[in-house]
Protein backbone atom coordinates (compact mmCIF):
# COMPACT_ATOMS: atom_id res chain seq x y z
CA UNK A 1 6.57 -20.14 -67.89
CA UNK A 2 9.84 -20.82 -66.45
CA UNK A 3 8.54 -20.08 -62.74
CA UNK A 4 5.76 -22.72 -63.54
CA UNK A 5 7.99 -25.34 -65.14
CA UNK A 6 10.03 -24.83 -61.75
CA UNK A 7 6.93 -25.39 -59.38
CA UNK A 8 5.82 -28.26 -61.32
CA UNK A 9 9.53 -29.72 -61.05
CA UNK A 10 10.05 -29.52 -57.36
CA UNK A 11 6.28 -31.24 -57.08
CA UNK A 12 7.42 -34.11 -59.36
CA UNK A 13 10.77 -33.99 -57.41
CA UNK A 14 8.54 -33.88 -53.67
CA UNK A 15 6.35 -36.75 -55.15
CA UNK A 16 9.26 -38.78 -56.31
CA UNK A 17 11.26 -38.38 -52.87
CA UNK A 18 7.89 -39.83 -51.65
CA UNK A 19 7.57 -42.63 -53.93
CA UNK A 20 11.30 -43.76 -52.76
CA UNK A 21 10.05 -43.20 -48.84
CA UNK A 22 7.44 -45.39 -49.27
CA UNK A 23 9.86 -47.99 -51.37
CA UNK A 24 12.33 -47.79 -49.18
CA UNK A 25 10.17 -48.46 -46.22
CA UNK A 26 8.02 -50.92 -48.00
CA UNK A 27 11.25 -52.90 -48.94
CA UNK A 28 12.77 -52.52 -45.47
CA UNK A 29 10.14 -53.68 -44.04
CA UNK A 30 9.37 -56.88 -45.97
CA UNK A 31 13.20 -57.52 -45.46
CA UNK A 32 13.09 -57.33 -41.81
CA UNK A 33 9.70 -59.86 -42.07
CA UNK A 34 11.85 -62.11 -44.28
CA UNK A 35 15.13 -62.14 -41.91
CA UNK A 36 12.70 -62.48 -38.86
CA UNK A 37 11.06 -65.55 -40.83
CA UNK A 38 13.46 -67.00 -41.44
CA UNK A 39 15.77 -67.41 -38.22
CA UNK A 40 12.32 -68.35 -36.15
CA UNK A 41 11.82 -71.05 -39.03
CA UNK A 42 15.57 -72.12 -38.85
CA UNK A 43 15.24 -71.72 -34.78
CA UNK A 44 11.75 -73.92 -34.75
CA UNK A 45 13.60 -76.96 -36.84
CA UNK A 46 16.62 -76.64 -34.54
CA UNK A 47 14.76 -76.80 -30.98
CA UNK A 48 13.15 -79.88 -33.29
CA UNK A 49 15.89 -81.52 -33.72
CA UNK A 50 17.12 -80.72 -29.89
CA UNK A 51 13.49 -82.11 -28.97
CA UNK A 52 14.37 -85.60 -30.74
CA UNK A 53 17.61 -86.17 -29.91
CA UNK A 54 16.44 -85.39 -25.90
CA UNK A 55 13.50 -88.26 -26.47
CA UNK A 56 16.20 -90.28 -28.25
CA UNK A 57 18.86 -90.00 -25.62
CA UNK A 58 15.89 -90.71 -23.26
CA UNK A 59 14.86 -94.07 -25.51
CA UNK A 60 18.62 -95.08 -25.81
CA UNK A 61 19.43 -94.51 -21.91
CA UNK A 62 16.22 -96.28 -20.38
CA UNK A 63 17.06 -98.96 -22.88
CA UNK A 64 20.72 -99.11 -21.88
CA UNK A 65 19.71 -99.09 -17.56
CA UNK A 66 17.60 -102.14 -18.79
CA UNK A 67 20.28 -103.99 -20.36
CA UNK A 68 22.66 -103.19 -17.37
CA UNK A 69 19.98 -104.96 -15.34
CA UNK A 70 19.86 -107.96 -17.27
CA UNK A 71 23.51 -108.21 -17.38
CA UNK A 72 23.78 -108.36 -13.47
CA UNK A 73 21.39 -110.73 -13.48
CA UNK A 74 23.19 -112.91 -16.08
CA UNK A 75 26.38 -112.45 -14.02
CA UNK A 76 24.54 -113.18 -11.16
CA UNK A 77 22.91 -116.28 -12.40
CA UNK A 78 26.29 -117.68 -14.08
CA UNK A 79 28.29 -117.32 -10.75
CA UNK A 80 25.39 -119.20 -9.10
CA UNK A 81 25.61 -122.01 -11.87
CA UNK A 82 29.91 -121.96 -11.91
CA UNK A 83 29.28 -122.47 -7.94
CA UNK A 84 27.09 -125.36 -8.31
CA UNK A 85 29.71 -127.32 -10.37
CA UNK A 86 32.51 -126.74 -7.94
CA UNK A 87 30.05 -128.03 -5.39
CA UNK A 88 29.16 -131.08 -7.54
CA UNK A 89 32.87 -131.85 -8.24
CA UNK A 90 33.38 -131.77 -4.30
CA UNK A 91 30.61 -134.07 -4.00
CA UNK A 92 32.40 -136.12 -6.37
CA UNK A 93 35.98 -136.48 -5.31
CA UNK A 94 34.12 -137.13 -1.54
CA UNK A 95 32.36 -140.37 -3.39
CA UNK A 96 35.31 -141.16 -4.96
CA UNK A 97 37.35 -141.15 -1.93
CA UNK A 98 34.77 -143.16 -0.10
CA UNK A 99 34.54 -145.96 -2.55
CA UNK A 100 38.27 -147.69 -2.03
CA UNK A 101 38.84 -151.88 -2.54
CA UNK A 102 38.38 -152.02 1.21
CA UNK A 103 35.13 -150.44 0.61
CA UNK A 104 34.18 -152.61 -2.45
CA UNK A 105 35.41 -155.72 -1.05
CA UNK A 106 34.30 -155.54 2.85
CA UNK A 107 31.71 -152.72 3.01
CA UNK A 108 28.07 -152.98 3.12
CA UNK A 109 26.32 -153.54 -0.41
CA UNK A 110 23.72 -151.11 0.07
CA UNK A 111 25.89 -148.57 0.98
CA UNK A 112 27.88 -149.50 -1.81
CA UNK A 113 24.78 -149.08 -4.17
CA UNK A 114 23.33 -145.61 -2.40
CA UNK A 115 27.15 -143.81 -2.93
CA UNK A 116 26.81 -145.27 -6.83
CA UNK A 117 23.51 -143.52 -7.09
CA UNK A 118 24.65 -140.15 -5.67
CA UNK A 119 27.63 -140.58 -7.90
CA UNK A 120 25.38 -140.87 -11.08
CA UNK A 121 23.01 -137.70 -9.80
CA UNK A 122 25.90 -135.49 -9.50
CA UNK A 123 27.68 -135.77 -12.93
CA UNK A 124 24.22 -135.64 -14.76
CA UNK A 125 23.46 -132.52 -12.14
CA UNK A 126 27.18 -131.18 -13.22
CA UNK A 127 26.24 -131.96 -16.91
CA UNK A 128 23.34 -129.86 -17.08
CA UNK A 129 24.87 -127.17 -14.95
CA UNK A 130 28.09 -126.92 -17.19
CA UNK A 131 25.48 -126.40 -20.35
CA UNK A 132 23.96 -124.16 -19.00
CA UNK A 133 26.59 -122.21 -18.01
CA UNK A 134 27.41 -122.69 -21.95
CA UNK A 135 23.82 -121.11 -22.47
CA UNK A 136 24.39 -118.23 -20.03
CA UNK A 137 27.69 -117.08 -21.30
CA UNK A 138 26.41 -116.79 -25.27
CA UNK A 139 23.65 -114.73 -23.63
CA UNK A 140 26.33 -112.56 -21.35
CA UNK A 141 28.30 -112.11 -24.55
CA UNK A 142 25.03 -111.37 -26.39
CA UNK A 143 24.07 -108.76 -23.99
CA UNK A 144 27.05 -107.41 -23.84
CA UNK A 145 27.35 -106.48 -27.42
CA UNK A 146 24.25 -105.02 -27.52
CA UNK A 147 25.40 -102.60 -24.60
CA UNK A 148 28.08 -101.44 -26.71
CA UNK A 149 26.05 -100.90 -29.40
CA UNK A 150 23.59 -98.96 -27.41
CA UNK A 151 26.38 -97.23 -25.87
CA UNK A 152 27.98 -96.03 -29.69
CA UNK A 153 24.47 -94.88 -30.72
CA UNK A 154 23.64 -92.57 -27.51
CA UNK A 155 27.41 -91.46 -27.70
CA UNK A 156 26.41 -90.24 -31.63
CA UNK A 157 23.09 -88.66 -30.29
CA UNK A 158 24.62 -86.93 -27.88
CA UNK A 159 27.38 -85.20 -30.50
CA UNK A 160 24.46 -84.67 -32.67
CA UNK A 161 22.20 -83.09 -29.74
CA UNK A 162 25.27 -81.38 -28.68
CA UNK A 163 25.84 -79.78 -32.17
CA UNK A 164 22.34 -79.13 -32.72
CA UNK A 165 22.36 -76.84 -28.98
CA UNK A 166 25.53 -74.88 -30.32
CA UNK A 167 23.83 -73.93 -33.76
CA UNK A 168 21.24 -71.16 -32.03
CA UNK A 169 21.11 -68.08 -34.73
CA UNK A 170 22.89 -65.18 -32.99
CA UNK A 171 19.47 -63.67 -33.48
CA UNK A 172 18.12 -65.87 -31.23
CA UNK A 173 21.44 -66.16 -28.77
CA UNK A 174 21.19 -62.76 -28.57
CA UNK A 175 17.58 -62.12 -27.74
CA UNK A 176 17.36 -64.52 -25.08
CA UNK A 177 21.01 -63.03 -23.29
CA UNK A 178 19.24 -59.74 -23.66
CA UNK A 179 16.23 -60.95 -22.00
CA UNK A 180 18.13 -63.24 -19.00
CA UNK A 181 19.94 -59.97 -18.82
CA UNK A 182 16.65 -57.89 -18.05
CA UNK A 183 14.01 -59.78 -17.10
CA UNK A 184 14.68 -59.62 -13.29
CA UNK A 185 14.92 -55.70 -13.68
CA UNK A 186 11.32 -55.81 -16.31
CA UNK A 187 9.47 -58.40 -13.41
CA UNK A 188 9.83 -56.01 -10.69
CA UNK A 189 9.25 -52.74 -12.50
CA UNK A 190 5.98 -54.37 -13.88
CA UNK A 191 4.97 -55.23 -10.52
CA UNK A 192 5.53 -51.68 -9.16
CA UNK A 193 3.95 -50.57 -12.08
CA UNK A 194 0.64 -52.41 -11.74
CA UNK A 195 0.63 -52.95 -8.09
CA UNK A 196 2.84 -50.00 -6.60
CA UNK A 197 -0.06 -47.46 -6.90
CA UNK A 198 -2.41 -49.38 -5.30
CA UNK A 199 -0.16 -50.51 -2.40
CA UNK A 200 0.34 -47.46 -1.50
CA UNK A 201 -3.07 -45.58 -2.16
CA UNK A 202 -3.62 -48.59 0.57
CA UNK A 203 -0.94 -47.15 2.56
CA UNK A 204 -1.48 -43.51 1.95
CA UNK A 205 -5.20 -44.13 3.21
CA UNK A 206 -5.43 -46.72 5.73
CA UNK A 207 -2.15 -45.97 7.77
CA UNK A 208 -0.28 -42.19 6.94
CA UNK A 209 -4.00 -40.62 6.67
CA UNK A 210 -5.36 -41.16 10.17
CA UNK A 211 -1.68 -40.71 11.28
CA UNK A 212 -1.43 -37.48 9.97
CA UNK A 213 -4.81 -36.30 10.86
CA UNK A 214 -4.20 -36.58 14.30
CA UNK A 215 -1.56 -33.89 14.37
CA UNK A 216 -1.63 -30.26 15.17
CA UNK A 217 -3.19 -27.82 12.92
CA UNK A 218 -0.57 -25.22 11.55
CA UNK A 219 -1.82 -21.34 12.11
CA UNK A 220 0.76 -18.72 10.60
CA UNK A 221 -0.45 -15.87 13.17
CA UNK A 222 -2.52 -14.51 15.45
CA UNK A 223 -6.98 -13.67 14.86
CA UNK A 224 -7.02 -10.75 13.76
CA UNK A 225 -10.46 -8.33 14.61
CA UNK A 226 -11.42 -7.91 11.33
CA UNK A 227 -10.70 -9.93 8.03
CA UNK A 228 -10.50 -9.60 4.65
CA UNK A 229 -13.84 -8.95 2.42
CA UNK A 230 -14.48 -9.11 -1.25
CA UNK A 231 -15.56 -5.68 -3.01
CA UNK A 232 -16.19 -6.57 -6.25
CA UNK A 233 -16.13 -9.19 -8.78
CA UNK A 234 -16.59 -10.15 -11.95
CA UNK A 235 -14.92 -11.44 -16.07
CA UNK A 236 -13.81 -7.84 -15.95
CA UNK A 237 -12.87 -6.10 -12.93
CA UNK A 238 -12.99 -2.18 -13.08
CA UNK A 239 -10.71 -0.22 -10.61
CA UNK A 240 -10.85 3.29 -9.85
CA UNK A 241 -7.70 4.64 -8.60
CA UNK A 242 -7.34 7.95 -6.69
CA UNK A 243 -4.33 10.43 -6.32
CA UNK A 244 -2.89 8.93 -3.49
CA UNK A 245 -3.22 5.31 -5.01
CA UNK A 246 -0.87 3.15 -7.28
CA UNK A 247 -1.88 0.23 -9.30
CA UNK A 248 1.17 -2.64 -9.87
CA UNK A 249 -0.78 -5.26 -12.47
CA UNK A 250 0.73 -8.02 -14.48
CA UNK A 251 0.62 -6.34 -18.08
CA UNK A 252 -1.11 -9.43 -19.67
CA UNK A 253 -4.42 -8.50 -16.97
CA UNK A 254 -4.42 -5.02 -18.23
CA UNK A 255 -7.57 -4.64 -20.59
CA UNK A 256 -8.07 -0.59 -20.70
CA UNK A 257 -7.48 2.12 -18.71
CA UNK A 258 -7.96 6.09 -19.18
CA UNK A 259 -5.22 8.34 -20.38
CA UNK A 260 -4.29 10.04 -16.83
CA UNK A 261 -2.11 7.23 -15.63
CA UNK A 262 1.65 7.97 -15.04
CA UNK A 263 3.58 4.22 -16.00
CA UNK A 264 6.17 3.28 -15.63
CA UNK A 265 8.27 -0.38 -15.05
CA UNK A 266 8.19 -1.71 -11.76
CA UNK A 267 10.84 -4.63 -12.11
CA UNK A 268 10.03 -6.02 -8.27
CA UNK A 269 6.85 -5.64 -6.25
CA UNK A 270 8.93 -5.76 -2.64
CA UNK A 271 12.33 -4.51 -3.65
CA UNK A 272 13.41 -5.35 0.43
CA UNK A 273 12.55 -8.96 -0.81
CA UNK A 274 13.80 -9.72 -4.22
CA UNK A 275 14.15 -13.25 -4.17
CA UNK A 276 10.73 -13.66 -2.48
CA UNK A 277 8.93 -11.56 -5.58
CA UNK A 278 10.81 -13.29 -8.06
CA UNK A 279 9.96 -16.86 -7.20
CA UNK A 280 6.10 -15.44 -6.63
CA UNK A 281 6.29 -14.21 -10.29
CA UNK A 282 5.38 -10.47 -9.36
CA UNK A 283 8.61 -8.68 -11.47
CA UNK A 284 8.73 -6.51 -14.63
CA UNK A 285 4.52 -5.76 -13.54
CA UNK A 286 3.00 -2.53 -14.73
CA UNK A 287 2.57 0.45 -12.08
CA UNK A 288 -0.15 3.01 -12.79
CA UNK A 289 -0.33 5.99 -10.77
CA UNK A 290 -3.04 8.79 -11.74
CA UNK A 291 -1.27 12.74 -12.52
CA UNK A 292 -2.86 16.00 -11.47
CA UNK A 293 -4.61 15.05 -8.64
CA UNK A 294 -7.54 13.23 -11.01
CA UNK A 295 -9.02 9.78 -10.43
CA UNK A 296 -8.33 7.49 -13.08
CA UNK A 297 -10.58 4.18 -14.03
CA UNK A 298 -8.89 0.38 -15.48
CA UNK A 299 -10.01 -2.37 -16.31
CA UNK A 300 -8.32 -5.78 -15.29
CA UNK A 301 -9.38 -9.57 -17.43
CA UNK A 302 -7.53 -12.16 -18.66
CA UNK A 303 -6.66 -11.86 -22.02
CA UNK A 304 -5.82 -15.97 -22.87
CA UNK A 305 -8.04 -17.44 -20.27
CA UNK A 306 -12.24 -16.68 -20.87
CA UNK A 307 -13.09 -18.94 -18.11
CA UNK A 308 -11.10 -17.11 -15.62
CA UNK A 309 -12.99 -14.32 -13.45
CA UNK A 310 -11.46 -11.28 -11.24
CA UNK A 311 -12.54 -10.23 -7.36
CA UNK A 312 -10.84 -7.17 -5.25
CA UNK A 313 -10.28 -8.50 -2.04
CA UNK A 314 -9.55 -6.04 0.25
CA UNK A 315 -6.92 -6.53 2.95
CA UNK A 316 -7.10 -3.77 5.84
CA UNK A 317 -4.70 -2.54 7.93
CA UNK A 318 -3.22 -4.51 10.55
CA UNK A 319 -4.26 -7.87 8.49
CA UNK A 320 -2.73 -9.93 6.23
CA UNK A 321 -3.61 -12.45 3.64
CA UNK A 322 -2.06 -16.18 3.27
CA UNK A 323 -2.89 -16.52 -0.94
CA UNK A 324 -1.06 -18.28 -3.68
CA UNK A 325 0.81 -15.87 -5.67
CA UNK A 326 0.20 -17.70 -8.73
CA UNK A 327 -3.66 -16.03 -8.44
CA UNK A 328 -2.87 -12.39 -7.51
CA UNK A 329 -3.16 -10.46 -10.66
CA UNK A 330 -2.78 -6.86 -9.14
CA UNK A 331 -2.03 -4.90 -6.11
CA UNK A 332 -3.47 -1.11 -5.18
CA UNK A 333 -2.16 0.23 -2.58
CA UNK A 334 -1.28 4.53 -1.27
CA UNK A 335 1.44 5.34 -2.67
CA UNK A 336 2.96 5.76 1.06
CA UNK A 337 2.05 2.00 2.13
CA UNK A 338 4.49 -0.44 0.69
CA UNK A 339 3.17 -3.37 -0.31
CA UNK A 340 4.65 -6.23 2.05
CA UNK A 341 5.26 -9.97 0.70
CA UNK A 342 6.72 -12.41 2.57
CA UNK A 343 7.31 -15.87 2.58
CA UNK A 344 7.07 -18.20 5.52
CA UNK A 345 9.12 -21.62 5.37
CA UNK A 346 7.18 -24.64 7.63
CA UNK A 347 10.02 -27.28 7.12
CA UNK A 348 9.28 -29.29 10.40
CA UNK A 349 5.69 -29.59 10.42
CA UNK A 350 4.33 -32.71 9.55
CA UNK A 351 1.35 -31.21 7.94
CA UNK A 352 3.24 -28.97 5.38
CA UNK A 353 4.95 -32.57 4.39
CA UNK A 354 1.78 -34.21 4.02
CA UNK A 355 0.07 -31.29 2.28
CA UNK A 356 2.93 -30.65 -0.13
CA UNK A 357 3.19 -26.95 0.97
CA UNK A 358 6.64 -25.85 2.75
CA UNK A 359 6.18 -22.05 1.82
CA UNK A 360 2.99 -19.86 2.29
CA UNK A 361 3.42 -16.36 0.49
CA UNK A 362 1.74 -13.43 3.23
CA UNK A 363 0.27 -10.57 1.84
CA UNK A 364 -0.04 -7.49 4.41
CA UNK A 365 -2.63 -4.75 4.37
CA UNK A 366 -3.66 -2.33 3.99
CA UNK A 367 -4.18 -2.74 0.35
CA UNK A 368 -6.58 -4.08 -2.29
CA UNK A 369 -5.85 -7.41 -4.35
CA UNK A 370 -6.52 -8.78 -7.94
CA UNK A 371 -7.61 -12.19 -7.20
CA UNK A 372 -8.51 -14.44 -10.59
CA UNK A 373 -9.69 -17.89 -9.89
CA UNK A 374 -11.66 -20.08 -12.51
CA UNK A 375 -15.10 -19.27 -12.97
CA UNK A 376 -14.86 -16.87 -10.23
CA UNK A 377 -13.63 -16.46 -6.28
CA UNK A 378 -16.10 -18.25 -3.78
CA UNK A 379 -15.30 -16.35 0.12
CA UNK A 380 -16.70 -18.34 3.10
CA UNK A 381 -16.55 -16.93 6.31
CA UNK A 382 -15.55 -18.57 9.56
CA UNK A 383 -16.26 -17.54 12.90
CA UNK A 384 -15.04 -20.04 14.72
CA UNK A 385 -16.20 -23.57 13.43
CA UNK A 386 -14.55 -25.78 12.02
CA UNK A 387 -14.94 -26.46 7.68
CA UNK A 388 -13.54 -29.31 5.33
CA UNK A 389 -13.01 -28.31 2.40
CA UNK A 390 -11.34 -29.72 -0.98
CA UNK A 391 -7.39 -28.77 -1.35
CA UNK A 392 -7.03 -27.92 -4.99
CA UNK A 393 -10.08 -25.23 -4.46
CA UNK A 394 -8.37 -23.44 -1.43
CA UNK A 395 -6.01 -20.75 -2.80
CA UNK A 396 -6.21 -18.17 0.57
CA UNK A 397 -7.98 -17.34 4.08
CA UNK A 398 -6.78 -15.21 6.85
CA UNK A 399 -3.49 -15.60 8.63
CA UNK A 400 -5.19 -16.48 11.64
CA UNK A 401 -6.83 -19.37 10.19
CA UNK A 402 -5.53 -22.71 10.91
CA UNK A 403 -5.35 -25.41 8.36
CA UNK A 404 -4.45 -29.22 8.16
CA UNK A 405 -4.59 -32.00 5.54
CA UNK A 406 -7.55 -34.64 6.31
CA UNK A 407 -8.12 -37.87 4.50
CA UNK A 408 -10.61 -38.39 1.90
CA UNK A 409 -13.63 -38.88 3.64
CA UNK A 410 -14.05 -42.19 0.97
CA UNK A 411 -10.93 -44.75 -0.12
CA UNK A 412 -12.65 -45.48 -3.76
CA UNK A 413 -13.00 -42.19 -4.99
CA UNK A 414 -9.44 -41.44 -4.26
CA UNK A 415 -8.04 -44.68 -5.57
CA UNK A 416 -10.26 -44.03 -8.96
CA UNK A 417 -8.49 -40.61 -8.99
CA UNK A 418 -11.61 -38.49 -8.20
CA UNK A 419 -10.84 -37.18 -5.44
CA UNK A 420 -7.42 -36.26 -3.87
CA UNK A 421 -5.97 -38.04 -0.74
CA UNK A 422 -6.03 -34.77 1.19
CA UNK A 423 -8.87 -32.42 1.92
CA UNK A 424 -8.13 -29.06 3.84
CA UNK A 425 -9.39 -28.51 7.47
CA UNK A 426 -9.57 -24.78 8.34
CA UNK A 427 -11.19 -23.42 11.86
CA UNK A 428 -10.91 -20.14 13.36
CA UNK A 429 -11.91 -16.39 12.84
CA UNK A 430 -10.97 -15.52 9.63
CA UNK A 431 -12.36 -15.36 5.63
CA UNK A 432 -11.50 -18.42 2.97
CA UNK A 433 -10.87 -18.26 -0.28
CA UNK A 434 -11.76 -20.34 -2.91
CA UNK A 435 -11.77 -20.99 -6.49
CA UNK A 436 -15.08 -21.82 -7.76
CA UNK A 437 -14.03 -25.08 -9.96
CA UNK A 438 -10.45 -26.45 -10.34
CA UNK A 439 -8.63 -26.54 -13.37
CA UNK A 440 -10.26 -28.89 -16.27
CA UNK A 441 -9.21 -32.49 -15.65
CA UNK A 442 -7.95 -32.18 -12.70
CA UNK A 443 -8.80 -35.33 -11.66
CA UNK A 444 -7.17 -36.88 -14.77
CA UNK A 445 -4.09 -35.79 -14.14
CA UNK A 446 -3.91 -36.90 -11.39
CA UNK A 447 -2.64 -40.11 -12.93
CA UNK A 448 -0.30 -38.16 -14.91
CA UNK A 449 2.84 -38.36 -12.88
CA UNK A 450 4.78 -35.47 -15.21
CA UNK A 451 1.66 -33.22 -14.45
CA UNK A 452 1.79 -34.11 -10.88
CA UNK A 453 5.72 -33.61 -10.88
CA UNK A 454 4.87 -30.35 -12.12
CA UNK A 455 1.71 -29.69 -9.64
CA UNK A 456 4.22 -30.76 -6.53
CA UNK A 457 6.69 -28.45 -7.03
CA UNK A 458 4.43 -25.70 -7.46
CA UNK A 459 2.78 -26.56 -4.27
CA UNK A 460 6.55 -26.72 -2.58
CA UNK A 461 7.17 -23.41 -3.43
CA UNK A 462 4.02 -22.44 -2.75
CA UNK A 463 2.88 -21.05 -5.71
């Protein structure tokens, strides 16, 4: 009873610390929608109120250039008027000075008459000027005013417009620093983002692939008479090992094998090349060797991979094998024939750039090798032609084979990511390995640039 009371506690208790989850989150939530509301609504009437008092300041300063146009011309048209009186009162005292008592009493009358007349014209002219200059100056003084009424109003709209800029919310300050702070920085990684790939698929294809095609072919040795030939394969391979034989197998290939076997640990396939095994992956492997002079029979499959199928390839004497570690599974060999493994470096060649391989791991004969490929291992012969064949299916072929990256024979299906930039060119002498399909999405991946991170430094290392 108590053990049930205690279950049904800690499920109320789990429950409860749900309920307040979903509370909590609920109510966090809605807050965050409120606050965000909020400042957008208090940000949207503020860049209203900037909006109006712009247009406002606009109204008040077009209104203000047109007054300061009509007060030049006022100014204008009262120092033409104040002119026209000085020039009527010089008129004047000219008349004035012509009509003396010699004048009046000995000059001629209709001279005397004409100078009267002139004399009349210019003070009514000098009249009418001086009121109008009265008219002009109430409108100067009119105008005026107004301009320095205009000139208090945009003076307020401009405080106002100035206060209404300074009250941003420091939500809003903030996101727009934080945005003139990045958005050079966002721009250009968004343009390498969506055009970088295809600029350089463009590239890769149209200017480094011909490039690179025309270059030498790299060989890592000599023809050799006669090449390396599949004995069996199969989902399970069966081995029978005689006295003077010894099996090294990665324990996780081991399926079966009969009770006659001597094992033991063999921490490093070539012990005269440590570092070389290690990066290959062949330590801590499994060595059988059959006791009492008796043949003994194993059995080799993968254990996580059912897709995955086993051949012996046989390497004889004087021969060796260029093959990806990464797909040797086992090594028989007499037990007085060290197995050799070396690893060849091709840092200057322009093909090993291209091709992503700077190390190629030889395997010398004699001796027999586990080979496990997907869906099986494919061997094409060569004898002396030339083949093109796809990169990610190639995993081996005779040392004197020689090899070089081509381009894709078409630019879509590598720029869709169905078909790698590089296909492998092998002529000679020689057997070719290959895997009979790739690995499952291959092609996707290729888009996936941690997967290809991953795939490149395989293929450095050569593994």
């Amino acid at each position: 009873m108590h053990a049930i009371l205690l279950q049904l506690a800690a499920a109320l208790g789990r429950r409860l610390g749900l309920a307040l989850v979903i509370i909590a989150a609920a109510v966090g939530a809605r807050l965050v929608w409120t606050l965000v509301g909020e400042e957008t609504l208090r940000e949207g009437e503020r860049r209203a109120r900037v909006e109006a008092g712009r247009q406002e300041e606009t109204r008040l300063l077009a209104w203000r250039a047109d007054l300061a146009g009509r007060l030049a011309a006022t100014r204008r048209d009262l120092a033409e008027q104040q002119e026209r009186v000085r020039r009527a009162a010089r008129v004047l005292a000219a008349l004035e000075d012509a009509s003396g008592w010699w004048q009046r009493w000995f000059g001629d009358p209709a001279q005397i008459a004409t100078n009267a007349e002139r004399r009349r014209r210019m003070e009514e002219m000098q009249a009418e000027t001086r009121r109008r200059i009265a008219v002009t100056e109430a409108l100067l003084g009119r105008l005026s005013g107004e301009d320095g009424q205009v000139a208090q109003a945009l003076g307020r709209v401009r405080r106002e417009l100035a206060t209404a800029e300074a009250g941003q919310s420091p939500f809003w300050r903030r996101l727009e620093a934080a945005w003139t702070a990045v958005r050079v920085p966002v721009v250009v990684t968004l343009a390498l983002v969506f055009a970088g790939p295809t600029v350089w698929a463009l590239g890769a294809y149209f200017v480094l692939g011909p490039w690179i095609a025309r270059g030498r072919p790299l060989r890592l040795g000599p023809e050799a008479p006669v090449s390396p030939q599949i004995r069996a394969a199969g989902v399970a391979l069966p081995w029978s090992i005689g006295p003077a034989e010894r099996l090294w197998v990665k324990p996780e290939y081991l399926q079966s094998s009969e009770d006659v076997f001597r094992r033991r640990t063999r921490w490093l396939l070539d012990p005269g090349a440590p570092l070389t095994s290690l990066a290959a992956g062949w330590h801590e492997l499994q060595e059988l060797h059959p006791e009492g002079g008796r043949r003994g029979e194993v059995t080799l499959a993968s254990r996580e991979d059912p897709q995955q199928e086993l051949a012996a390839v046989e390497v004889p004497a004087g021969e060796a094998l260029v093959l990806s570690p990464r797909h040797v599974v086992g090594v028989l060999a007499a037990v007085d024939a060290p197995v050799r493994l070396r690893a060849r470096w091709h840092l200057t060649s322009w093909q090993a750039w291209m091709g992503g391989r700077f190390r190629h791991f030889v395997w010398s004969g004699p001796c027999v090798l586990a080979v496990a490929g997907r869906r099986g291992i494919r061997a094409e012969a060569l004898a002396g032609g030339v083949r093109r064949m796809q990169s990610d299916l190639v995993i081996g072929h005779s040392l004197g084979v020689a090899r070089r990256p081509v381009r894709a024979e078409t630019f879509w299906s590598y720029y869709r990511g169905r078909h790698p930039l590089w296909d492998e060119q092998l002529a000679g002498r020689g057997l070719v390995l290959l895997e009979a399909t790739g690995a499952p999405g291959a092609a996707a991946a290729a888009h996936r640039w941690w997967e290809r991170l991953g795939q490149g430094l395989l293929r450095v290392l050569g593994l």
